[in-house]
C-alpha atoms as a PDB file:
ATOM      1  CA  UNK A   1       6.697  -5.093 -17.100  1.00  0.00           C
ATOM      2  CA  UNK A   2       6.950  -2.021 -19.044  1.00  0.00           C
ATOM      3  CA  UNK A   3       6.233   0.536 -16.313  1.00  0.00           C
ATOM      4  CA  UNK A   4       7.231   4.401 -17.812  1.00  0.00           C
ATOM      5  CA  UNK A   5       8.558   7.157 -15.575  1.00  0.00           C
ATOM      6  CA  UNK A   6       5.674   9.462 -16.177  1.00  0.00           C
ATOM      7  CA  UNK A   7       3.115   6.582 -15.361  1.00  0.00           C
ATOM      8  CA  UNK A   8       4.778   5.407 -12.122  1.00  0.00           C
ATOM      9  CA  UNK A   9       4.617   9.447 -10.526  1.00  0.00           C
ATOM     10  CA  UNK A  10       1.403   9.413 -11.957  1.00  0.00           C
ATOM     11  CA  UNK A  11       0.015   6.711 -10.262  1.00  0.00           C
ATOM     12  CA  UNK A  12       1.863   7.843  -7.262  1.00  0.00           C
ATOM     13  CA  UNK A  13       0.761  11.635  -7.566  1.00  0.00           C
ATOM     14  CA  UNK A  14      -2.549  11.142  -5.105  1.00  0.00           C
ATOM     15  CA  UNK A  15      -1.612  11.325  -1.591  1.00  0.00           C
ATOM     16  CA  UNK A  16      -3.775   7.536  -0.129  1.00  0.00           C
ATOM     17  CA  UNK A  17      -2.529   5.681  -3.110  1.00  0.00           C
ATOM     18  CA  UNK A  18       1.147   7.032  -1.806  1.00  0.00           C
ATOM     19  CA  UNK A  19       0.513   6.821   1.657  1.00  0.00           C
ATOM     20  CA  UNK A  20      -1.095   2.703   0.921  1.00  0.00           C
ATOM     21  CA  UNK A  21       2.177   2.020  -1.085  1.00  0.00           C
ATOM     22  CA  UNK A  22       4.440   3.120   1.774  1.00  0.00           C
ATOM     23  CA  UNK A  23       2.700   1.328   4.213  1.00  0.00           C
ATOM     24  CA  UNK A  24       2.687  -2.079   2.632  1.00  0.00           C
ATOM     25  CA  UNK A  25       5.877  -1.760   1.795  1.00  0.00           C
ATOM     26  CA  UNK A  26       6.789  -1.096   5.582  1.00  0.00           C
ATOM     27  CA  UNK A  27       4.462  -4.806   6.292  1.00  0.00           C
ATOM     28  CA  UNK A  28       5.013  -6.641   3.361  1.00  0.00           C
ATOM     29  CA  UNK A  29       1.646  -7.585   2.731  1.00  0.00           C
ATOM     30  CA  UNK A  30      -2.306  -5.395   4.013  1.00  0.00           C
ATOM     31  CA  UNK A  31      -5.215  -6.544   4.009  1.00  0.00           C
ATOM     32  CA  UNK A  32      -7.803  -3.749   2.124  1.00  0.00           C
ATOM     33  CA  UNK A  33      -9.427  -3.866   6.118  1.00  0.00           C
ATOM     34  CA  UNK A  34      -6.008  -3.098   7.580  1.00  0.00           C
ATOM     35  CA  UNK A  35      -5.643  -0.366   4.783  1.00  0.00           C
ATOM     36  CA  UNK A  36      -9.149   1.139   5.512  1.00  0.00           C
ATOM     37  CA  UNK A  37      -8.302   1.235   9.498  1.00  0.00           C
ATOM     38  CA  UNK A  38      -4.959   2.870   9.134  1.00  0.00           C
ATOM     39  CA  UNK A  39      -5.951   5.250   6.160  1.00  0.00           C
ATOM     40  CA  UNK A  40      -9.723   6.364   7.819  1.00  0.00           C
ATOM     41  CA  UNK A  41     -11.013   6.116   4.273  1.00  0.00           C
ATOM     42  CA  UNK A  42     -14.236   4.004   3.265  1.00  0.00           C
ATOM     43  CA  UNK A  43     -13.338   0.430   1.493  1.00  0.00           C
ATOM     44  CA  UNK A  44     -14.649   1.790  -1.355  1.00  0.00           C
ATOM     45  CA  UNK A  45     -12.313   4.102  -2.116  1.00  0.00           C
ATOM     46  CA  UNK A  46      -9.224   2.393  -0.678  1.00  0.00           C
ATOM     47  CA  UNK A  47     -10.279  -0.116  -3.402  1.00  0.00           C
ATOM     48  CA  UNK A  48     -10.228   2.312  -6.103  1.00  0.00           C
ATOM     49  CA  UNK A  49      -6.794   3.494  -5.482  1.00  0.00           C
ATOM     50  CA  UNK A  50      -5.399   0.028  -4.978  1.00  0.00           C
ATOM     51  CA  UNK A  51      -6.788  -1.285  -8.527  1.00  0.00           C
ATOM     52  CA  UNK A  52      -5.040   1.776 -10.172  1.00  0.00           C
ATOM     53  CA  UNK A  53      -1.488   0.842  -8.233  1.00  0.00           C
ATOM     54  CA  UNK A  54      -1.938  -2.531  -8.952  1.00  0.00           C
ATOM     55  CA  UNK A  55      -2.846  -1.830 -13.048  1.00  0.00           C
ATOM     56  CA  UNK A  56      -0.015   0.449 -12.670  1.00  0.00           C
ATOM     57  CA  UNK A  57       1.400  -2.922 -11.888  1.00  0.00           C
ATOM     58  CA  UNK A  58       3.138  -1.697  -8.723  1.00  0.00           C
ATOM     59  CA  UNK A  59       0.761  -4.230  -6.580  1.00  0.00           C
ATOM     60  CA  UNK A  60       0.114  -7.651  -6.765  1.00  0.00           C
ATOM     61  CA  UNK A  61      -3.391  -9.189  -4.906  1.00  0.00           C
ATOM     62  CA  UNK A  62      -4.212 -12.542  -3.441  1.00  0.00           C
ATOM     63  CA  UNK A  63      -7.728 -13.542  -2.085  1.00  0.00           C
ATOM     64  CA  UNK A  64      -7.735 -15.420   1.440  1.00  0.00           C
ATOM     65  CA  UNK A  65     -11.637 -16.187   2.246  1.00  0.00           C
ATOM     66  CA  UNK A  66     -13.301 -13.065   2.250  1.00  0.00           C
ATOM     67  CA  UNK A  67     -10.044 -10.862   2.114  1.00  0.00           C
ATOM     68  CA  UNK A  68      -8.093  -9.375  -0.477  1.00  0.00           C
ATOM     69  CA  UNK A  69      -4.435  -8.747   0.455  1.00  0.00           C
ATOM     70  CA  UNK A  70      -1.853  -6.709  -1.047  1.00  0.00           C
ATOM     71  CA  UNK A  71       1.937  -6.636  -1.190  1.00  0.00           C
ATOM     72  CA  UNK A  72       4.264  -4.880  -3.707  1.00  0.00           C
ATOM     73  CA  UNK A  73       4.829  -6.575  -6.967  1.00  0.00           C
ATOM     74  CA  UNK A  74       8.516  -8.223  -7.173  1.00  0.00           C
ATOM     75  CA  UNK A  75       8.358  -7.889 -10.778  1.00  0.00           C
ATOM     76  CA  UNK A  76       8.772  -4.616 -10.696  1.00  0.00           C
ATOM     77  CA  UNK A  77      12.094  -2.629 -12.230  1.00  0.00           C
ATOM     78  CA  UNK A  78      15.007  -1.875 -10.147  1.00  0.00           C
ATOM     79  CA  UNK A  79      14.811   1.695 -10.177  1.00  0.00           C
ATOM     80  CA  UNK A  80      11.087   1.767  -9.408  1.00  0.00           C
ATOM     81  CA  UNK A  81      11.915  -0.352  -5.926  1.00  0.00           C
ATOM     82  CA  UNK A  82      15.319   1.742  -5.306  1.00  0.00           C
ATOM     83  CA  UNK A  83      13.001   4.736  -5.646  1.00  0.00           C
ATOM     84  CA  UNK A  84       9.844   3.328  -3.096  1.00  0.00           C
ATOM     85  CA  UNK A  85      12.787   1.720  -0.781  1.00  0.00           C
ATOM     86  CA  UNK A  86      14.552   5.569  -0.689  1.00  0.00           C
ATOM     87  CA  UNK A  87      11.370   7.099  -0.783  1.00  0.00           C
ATOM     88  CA  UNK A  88      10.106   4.724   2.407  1.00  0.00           C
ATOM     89  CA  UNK A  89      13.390   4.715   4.268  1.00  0.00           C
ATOM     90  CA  UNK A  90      13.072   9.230   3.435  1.00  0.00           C
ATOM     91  CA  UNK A  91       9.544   9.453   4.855  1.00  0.00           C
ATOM     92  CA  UNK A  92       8.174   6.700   6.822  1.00  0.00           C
ATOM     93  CA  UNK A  93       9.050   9.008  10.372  1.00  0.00           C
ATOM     94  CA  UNK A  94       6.981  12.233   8.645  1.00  0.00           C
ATOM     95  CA  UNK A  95       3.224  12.893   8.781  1.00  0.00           C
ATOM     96  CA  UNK A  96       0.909  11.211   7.862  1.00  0.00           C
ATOM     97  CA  UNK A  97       3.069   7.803   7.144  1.00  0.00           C
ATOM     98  CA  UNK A  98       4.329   7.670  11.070  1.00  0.00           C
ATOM     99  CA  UNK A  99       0.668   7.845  12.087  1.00  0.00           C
ATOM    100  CA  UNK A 100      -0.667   5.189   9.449  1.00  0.00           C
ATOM    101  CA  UNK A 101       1.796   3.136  10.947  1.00  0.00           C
ATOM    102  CA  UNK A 102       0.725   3.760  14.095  1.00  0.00           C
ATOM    103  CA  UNK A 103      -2.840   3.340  13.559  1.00  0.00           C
ATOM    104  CA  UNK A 104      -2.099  -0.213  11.603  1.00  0.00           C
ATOM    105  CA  UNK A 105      -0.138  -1.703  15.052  1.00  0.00           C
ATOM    106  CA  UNK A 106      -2.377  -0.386  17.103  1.00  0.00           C
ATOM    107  CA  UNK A 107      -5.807  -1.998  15.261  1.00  0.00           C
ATOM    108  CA  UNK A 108      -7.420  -4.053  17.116  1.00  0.00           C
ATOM    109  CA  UNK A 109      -8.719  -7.813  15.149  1.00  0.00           C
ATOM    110  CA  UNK A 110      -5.986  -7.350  12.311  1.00  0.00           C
ATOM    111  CA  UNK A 111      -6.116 -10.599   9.805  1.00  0.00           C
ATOM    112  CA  UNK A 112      -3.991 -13.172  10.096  1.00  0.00           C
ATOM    113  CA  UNK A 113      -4.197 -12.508  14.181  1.00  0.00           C
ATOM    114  CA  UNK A 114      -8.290 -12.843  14.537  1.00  0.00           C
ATOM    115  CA  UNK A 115     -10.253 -11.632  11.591  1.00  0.00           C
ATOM    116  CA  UNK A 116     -11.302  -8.515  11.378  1.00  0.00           C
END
């Protein structure tokens, strides 16, 4: 992977695809139904700013039935995990990330519990 600075805060720069990346890196792994409960934005355009973090090649998707899921790709460099780790650990207790959090344990028919 041959991810450059300026591309990575790029990528980073809108506020959902940031607040998505924080929050599956707090889970691990989202499904784009989880991401569309905890965010309040349309599947549509959660979609659209996941296939720009994942050809950023910060994401990595697998399909499960009729669900996409998400987690962070382990491929990436160090110093772009050190800086999402740092930047998760700096501002998952701040608004908005505390209340996507929030939002995501409190859904109701999450995936992988009953399907949403």
């Amino acid at each position: 992977m041959n991810l450059q600075a300026d591309d990575f805060y790029s990528v980073l720069s809108h506020p959902m695809r940031l607040r998505a990346l924080i929050l599956i890196k707090q889970v691990d792994e989202l499904c784009v139904c989880e991401l569309t409960h905890s965010l309040e934005l349309a599947q549509p355009v959660i979609s659209r700013h996941l296939a720009q973090l994942k050809e950023a090649g910060l994401l990595l998707s697998r399909r499960q039935g009729l669900w996409i899921y998400y987690r962070i790709n382990d491929d990436i460099p160090a110093w772009i995990n050190d800086a999402v780790q740092i930047t998760t650990a700096g501002i998952a207790d701040t608004s908005p990330y505390k209340e996507d959090r929030i939002a995501l344990i409190t859904m109701k028919d999450r995936p992988n519990q009953v399907c949403c």
